[in-house]
N, C-alpha and C. Protein backbone atom coordinates (compact mmCIF):
# COMPACT_ATOMS: atom_id res chain seq x y z
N UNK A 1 62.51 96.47 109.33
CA UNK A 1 63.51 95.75 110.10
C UNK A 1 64.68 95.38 109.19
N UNK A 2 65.82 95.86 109.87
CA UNK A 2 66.87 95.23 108.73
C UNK A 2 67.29 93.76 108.71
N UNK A 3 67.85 93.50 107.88
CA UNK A 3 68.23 92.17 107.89
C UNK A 3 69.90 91.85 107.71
N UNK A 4 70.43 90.75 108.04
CA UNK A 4 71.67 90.74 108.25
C UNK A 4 72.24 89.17 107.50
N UNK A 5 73.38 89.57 106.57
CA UNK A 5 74.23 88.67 105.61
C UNK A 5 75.45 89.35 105.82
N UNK A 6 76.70 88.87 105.91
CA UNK A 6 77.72 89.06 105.77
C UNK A 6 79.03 87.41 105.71
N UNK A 7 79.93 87.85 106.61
CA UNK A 7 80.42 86.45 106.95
C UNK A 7 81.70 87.60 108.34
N UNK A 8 82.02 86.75 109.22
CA UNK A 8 83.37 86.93 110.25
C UNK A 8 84.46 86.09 109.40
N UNK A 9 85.78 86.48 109.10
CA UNK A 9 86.76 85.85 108.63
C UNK A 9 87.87 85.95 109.48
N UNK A 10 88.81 84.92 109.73
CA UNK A 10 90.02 85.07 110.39
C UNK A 10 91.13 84.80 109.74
N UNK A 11 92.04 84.85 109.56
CA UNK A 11 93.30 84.58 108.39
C UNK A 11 94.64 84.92 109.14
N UNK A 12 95.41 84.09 108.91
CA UNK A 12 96.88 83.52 109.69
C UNK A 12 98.06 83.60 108.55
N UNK A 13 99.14 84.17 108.08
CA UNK A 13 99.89 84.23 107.30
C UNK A 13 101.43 84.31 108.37
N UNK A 14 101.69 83.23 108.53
CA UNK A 14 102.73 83.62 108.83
C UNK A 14 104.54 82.92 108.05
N UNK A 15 105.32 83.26 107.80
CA UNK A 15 106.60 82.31 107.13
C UNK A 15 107.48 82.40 108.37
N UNK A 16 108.33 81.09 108.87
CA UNK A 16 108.98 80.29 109.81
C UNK A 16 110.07 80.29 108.56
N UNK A 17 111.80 80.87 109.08
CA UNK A 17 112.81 80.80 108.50
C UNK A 17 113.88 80.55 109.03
N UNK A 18 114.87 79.64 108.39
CA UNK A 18 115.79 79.18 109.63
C UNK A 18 116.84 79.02 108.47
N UNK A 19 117.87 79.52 108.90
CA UNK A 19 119.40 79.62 108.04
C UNK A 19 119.97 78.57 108.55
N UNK A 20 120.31 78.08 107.41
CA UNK A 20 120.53 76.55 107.84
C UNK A 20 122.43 76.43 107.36
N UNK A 21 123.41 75.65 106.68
CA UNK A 21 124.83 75.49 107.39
C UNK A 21 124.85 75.92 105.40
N UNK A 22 123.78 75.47 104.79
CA UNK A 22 124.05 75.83 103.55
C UNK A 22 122.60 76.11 102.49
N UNK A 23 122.56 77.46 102.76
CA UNK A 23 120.97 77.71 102.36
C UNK A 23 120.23 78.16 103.47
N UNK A 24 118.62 78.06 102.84
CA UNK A 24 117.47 78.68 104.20
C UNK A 24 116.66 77.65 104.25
N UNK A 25 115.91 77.33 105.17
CA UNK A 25 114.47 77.17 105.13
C UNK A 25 113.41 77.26 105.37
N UNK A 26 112.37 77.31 104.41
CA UNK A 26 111.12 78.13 105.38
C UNK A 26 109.96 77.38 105.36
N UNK A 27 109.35 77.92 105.71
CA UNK A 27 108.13 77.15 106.22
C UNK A 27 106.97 78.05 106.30
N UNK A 28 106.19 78.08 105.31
CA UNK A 28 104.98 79.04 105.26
C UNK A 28 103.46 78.58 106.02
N UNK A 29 103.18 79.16 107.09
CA UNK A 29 101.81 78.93 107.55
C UNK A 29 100.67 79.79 107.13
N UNK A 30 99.96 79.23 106.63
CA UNK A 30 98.37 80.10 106.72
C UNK A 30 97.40 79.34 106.86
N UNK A 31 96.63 79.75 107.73
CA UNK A 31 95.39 78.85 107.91
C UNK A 31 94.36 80.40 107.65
N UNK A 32 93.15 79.82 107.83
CA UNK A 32 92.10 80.35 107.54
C UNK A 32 90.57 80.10 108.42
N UNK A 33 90.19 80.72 108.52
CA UNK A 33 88.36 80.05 108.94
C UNK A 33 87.25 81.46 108.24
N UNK A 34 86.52 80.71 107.96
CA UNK A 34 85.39 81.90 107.47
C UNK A 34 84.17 81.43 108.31
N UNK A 35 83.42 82.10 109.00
CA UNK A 35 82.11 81.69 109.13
C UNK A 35 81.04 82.82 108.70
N UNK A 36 80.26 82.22 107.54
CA UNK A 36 79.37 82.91 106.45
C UNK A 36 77.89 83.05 107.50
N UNK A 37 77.32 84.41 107.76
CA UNK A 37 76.22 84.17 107.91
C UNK A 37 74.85 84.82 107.48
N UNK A 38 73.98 84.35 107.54
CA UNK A 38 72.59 84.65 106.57
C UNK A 38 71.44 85.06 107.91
N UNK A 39 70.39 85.84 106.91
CA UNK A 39 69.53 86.33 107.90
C UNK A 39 68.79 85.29 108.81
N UNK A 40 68.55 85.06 109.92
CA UNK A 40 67.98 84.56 110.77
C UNK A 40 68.53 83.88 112.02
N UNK A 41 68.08 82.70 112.12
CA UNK A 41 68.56 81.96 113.82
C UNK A 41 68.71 80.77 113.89
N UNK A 42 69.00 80.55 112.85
CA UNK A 42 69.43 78.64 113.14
C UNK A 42 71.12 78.74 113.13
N UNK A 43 71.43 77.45 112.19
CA UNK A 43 73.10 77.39 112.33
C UNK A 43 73.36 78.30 111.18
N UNK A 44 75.01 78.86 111.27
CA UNK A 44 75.01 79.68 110.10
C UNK A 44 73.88 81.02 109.52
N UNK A 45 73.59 81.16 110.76
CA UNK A 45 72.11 82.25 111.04
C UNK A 45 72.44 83.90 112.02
N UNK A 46 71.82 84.85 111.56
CA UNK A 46 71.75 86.48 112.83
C UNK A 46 71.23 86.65 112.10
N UNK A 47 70.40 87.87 113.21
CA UNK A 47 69.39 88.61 113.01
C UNK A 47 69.59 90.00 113.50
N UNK A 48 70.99 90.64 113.60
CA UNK A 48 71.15 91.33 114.94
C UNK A 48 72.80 91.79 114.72
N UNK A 49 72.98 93.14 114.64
CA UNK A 49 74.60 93.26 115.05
C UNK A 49 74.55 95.06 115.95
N UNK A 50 75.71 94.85 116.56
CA UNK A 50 75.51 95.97 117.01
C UNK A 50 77.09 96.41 117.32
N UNK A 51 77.93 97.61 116.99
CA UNK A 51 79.05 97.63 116.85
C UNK A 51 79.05 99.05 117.51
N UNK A 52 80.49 99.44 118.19
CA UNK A 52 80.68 100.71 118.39
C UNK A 52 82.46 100.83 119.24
N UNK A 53 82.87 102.05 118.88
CA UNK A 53 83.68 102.51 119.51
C UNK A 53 84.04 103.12 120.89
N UNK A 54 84.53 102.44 122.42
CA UNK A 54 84.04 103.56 123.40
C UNK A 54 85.54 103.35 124.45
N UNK A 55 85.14 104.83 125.07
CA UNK A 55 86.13 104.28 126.12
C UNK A 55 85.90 104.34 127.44
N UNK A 56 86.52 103.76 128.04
CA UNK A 56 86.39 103.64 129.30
C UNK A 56 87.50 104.28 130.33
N UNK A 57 86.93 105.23 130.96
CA UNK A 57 87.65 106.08 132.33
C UNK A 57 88.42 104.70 133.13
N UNK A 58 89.70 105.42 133.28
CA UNK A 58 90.68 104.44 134.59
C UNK A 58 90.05 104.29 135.30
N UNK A 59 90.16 102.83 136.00
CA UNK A 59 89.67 102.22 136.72
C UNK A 59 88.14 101.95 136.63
N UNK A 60 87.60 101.90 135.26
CA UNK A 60 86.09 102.45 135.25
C UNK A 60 85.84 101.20 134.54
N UNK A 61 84.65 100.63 134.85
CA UNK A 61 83.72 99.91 133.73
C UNK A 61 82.19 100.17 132.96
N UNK A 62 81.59 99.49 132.45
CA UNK A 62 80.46 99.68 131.92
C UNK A 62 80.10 98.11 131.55
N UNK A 63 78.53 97.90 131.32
CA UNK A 63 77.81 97.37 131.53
C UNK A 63 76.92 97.17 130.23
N UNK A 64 77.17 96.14 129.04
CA UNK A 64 76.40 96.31 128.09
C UNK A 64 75.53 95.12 127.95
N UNK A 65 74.18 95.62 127.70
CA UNK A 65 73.35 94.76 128.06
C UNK A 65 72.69 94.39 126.95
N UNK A 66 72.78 93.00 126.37
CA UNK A 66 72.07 92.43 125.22
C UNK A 66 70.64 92.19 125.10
N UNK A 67 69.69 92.78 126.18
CA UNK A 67 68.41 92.48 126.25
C UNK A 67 67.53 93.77 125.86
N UNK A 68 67.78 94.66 125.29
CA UNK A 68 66.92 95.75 124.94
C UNK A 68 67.30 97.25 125.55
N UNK A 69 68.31 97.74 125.52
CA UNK A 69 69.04 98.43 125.96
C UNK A 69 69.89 99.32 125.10
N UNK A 70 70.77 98.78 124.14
CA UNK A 70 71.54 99.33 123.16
C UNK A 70 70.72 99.66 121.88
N UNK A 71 71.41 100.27 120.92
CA UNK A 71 70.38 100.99 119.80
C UNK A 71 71.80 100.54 118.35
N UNK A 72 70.92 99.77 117.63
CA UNK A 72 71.74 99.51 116.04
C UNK A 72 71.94 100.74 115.70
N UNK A 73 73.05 100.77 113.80
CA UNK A 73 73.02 101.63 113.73
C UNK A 73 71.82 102.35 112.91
N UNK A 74 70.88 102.08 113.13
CA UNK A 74 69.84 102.39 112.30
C UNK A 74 68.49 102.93 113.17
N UNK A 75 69.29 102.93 114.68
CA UNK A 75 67.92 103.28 116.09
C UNK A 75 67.27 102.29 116.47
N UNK A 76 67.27 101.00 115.46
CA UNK A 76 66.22 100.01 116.07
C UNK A 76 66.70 99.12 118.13
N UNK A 77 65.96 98.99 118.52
CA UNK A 77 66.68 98.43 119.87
C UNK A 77 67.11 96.86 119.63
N UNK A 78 68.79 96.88 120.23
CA UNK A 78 69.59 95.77 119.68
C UNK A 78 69.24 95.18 120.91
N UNK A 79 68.59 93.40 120.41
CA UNK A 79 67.95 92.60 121.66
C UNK A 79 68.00 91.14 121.00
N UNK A 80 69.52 90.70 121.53
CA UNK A 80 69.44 88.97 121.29
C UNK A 80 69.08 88.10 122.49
N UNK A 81 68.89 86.87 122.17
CA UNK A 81 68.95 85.48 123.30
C UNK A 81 69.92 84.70 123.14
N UNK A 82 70.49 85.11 121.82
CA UNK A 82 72.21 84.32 121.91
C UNK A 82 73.02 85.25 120.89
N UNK A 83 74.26 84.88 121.30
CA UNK A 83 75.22 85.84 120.56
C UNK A 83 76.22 85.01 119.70
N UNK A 84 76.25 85.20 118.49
CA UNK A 84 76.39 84.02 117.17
C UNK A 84 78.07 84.55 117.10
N UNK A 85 78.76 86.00 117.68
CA UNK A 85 79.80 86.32 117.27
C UNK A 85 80.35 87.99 118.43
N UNK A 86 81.29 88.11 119.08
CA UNK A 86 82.18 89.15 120.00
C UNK A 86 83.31 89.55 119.34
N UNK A 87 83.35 90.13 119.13
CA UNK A 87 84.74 90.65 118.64
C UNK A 87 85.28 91.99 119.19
N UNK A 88 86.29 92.04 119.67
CA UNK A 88 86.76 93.30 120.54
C UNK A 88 88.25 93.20 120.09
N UNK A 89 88.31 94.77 119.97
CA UNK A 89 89.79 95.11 119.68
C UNK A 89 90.19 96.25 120.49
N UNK A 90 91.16 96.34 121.10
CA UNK A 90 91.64 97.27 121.89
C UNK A 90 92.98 98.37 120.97
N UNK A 91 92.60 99.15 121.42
CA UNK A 91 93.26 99.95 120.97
C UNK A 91 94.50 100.21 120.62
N UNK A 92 95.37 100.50 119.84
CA UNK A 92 97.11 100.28 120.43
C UNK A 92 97.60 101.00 121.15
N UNK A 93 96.92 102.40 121.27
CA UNK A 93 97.90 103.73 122.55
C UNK A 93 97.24 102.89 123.61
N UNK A 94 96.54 102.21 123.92
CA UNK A 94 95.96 102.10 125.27
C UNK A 94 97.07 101.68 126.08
N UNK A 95 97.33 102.58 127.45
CA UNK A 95 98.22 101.50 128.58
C UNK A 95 97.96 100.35 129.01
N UNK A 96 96.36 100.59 129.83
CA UNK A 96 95.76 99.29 130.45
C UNK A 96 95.05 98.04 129.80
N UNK A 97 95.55 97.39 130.03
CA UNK A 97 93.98 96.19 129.20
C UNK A 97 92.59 96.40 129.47
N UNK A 98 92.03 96.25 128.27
CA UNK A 98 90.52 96.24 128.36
C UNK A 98 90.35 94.41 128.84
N UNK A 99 89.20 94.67 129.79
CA UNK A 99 88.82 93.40 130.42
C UNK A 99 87.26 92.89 130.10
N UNK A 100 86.93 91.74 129.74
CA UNK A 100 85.79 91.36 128.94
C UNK A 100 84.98 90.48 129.92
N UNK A 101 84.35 90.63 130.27
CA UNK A 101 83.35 89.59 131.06
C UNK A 101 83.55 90.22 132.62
N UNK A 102 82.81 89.01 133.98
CA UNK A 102 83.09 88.96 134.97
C UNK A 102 82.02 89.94 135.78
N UNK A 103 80.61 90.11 135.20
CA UNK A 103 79.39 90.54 135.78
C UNK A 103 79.55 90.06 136.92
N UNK A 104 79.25 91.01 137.92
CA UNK A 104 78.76 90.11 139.57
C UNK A 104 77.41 89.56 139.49
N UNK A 105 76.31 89.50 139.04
CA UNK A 105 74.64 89.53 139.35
C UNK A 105 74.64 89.12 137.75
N UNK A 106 74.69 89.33 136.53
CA UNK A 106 73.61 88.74 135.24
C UNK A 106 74.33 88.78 134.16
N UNK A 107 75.66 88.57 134.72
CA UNK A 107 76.92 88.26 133.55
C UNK A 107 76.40 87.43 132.31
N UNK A 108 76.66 87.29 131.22
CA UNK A 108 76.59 86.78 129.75
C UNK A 108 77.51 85.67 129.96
N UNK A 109 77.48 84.49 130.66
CA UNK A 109 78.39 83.42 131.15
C UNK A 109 78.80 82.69 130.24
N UNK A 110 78.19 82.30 128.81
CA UNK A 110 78.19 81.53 128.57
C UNK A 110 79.23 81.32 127.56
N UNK A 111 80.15 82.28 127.36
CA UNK A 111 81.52 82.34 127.21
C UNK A 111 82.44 81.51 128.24
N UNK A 112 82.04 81.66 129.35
CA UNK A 112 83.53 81.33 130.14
C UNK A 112 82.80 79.95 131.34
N UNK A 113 83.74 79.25 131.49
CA UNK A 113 83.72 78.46 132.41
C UNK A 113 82.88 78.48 133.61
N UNK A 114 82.89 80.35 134.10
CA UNK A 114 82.18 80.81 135.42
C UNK A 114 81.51 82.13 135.12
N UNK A 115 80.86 82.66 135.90
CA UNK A 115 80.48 83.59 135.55
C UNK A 115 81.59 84.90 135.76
N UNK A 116 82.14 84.76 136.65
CA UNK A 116 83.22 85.59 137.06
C UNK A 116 84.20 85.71 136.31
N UNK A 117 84.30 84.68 135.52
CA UNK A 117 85.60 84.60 134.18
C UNK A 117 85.84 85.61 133.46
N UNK A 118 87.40 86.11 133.13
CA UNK A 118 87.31 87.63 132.38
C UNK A 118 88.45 87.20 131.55
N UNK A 119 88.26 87.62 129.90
CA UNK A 119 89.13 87.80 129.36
C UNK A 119 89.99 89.27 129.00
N UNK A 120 91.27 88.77 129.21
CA UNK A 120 92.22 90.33 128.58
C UNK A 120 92.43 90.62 127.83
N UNK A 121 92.04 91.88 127.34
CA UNK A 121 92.50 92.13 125.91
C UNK A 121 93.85 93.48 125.89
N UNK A 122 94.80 92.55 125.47
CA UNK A 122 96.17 93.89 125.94
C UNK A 122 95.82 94.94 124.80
N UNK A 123 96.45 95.59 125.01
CA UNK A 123 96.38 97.14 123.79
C UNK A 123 97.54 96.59 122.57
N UNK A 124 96.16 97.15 121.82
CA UNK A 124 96.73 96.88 119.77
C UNK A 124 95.99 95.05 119.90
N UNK A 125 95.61 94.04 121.01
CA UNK A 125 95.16 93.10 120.84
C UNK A 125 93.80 92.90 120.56
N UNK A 126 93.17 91.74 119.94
CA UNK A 126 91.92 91.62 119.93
C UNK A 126 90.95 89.81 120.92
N UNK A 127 90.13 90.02 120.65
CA UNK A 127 89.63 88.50 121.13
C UNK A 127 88.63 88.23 119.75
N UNK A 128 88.08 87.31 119.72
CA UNK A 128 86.76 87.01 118.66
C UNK A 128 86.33 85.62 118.94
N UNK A 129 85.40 85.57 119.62
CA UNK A 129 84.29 84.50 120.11
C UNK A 129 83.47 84.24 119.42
N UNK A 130 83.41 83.15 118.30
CA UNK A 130 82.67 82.70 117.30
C UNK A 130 81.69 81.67 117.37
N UNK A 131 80.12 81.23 117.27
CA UNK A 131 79.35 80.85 117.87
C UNK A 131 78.39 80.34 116.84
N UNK A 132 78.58 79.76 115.32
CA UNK A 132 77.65 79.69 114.23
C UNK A 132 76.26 78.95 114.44
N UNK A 133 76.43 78.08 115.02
CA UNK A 133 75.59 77.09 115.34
C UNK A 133 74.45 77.64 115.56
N UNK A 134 72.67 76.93 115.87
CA UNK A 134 71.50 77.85 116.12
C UNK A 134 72.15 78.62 117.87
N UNK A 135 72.50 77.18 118.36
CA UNK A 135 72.26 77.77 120.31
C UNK A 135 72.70 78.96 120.18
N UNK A 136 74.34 79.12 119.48
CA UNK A 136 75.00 80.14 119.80
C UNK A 136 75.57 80.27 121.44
N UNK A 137 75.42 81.42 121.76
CA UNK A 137 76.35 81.64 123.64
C UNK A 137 74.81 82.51 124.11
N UNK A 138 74.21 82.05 124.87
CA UNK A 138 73.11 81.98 125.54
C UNK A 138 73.16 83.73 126.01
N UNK A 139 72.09 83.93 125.98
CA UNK A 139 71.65 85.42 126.49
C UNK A 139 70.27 85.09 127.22
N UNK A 140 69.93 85.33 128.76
CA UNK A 140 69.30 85.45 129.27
C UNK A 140 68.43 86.66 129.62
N UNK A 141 67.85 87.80 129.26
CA UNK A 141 67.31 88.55 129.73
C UNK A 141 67.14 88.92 131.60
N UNK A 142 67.01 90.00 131.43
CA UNK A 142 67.51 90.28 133.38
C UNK A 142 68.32 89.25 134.07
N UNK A 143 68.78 87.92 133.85
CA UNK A 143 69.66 87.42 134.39
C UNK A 143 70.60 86.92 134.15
N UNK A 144 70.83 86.83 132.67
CA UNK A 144 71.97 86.91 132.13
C UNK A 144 72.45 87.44 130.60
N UNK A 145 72.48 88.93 130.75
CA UNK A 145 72.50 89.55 129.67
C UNK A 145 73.53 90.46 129.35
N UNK A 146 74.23 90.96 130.75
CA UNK A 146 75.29 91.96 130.77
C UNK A 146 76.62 91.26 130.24
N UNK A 147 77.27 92.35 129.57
CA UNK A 147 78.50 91.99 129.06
C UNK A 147 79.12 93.34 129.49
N UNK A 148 80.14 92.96 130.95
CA UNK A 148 81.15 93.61 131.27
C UNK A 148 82.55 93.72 130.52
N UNK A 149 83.00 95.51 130.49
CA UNK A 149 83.83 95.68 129.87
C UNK A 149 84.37 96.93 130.70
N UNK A 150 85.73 96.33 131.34
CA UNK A 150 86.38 97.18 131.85
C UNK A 150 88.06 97.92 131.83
N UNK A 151 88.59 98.68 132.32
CA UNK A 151 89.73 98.92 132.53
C UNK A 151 90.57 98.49 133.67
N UNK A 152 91.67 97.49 133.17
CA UNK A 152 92.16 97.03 134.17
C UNK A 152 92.86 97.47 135.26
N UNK A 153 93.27 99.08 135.12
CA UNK A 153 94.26 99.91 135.76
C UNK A 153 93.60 101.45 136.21
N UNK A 154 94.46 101.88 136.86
CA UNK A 154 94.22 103.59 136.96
C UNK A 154 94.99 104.25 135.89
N UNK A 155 94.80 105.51 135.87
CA UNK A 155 95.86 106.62 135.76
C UNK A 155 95.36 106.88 134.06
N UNK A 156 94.98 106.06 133.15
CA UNK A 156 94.89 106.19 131.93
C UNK A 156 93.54 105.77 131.37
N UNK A 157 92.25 106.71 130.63
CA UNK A 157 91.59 105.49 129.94
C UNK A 157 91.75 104.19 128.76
N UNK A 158 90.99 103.61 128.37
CA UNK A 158 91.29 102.80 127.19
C UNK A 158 89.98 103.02 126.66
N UNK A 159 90.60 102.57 125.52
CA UNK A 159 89.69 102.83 124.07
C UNK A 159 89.66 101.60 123.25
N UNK A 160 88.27 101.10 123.22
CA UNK A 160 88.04 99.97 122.19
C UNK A 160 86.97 99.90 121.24
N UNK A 161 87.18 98.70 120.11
CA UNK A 161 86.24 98.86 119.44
C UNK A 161 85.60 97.24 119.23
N UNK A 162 83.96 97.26 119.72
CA UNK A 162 83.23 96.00 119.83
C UNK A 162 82.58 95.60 118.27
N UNK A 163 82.34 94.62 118.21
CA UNK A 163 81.24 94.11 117.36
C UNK A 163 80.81 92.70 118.30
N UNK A 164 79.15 92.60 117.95
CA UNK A 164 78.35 91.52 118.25
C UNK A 164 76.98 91.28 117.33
N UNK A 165 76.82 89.99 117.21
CA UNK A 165 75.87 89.65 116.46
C UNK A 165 75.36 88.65 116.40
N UNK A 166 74.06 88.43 116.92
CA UNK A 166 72.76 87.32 117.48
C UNK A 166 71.86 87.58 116.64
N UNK A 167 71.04 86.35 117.59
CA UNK A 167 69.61 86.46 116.83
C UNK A 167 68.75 86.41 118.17
């Protein structure tokens, strides 16, 4: 069984400049967050990642299911009860937005307010749903395990690339 250490990092660099009547001024932002995590299931804990590239036909969705269904990259079957970390990036040629959530029947809710809740991800954009703590974002088996991912439009597919990682 493999085991899983790494860390998710996010990093913000941005400089604010304003020409002022004599001179400039700027204003440098960076913030940061790291969340470090180690093998297992408490806080600061996974046991579990599962990553891939796919696309999705216009007007088309798919259905990824965190309960024993998907395959690591190593063949083992990828199967959490909570998800410690989401990360989705959409592609930049893509026309349509890739759309994240909004199962009818055994949606992965515990991201959003409702079960029906969907986030957008425009093209060249990303999302990242970070979760260190033991609970993490709840995975229910047969009733709440699917993580919908769709195309918001016709005429074009989109192309994205996921990462997730529970215990």
């Amino acid at each position: 069984m493999a085991t899983l250490t790494g860390s998710i990092n996010i990093t913000l660099a941005i400089a604010l400049a304003n020409v002022m009547d004599i001179g400039q001024s700027n204003y440098p932002i960076n913030f940061g967050v790291n969340f470090p995590f180690e093998n297992g299931s408490g806080d600061g804990q996974a046991s579990a990642a599962w990553t891939d590239e796919r696309t999705i036909a216009a007007s088309g969705s798919e259905n990824l299911d965190m309960a024993g269904v998907l395959a690591d990259a190593f063949g083992a079957t990828f199967s959490v009860t909570k998800i410690k970390g989401l990360l989705v990036a959409a592609n930049a040629n893509n026309t349509n937005d890739v759309l994240v959530g909004g199962h009818a029947s055994a949606a992965v809710a515990s991201f959003f307010g409702d079960a029906t809740d969907i986030l957008r991800v425009k093209p060249g954009g990303a999302i990242a749903l970070i979760a260190p703590k033991a609970a993490g974002y709840a995975v229910i088996p047969t009733t709440a395990d699917l993580i919908k991912v769709a195309n918001s439009a016709g005429g074009t597919p989109v192309t994205y690339k996921i990462l997730i990682i529970g215990a």
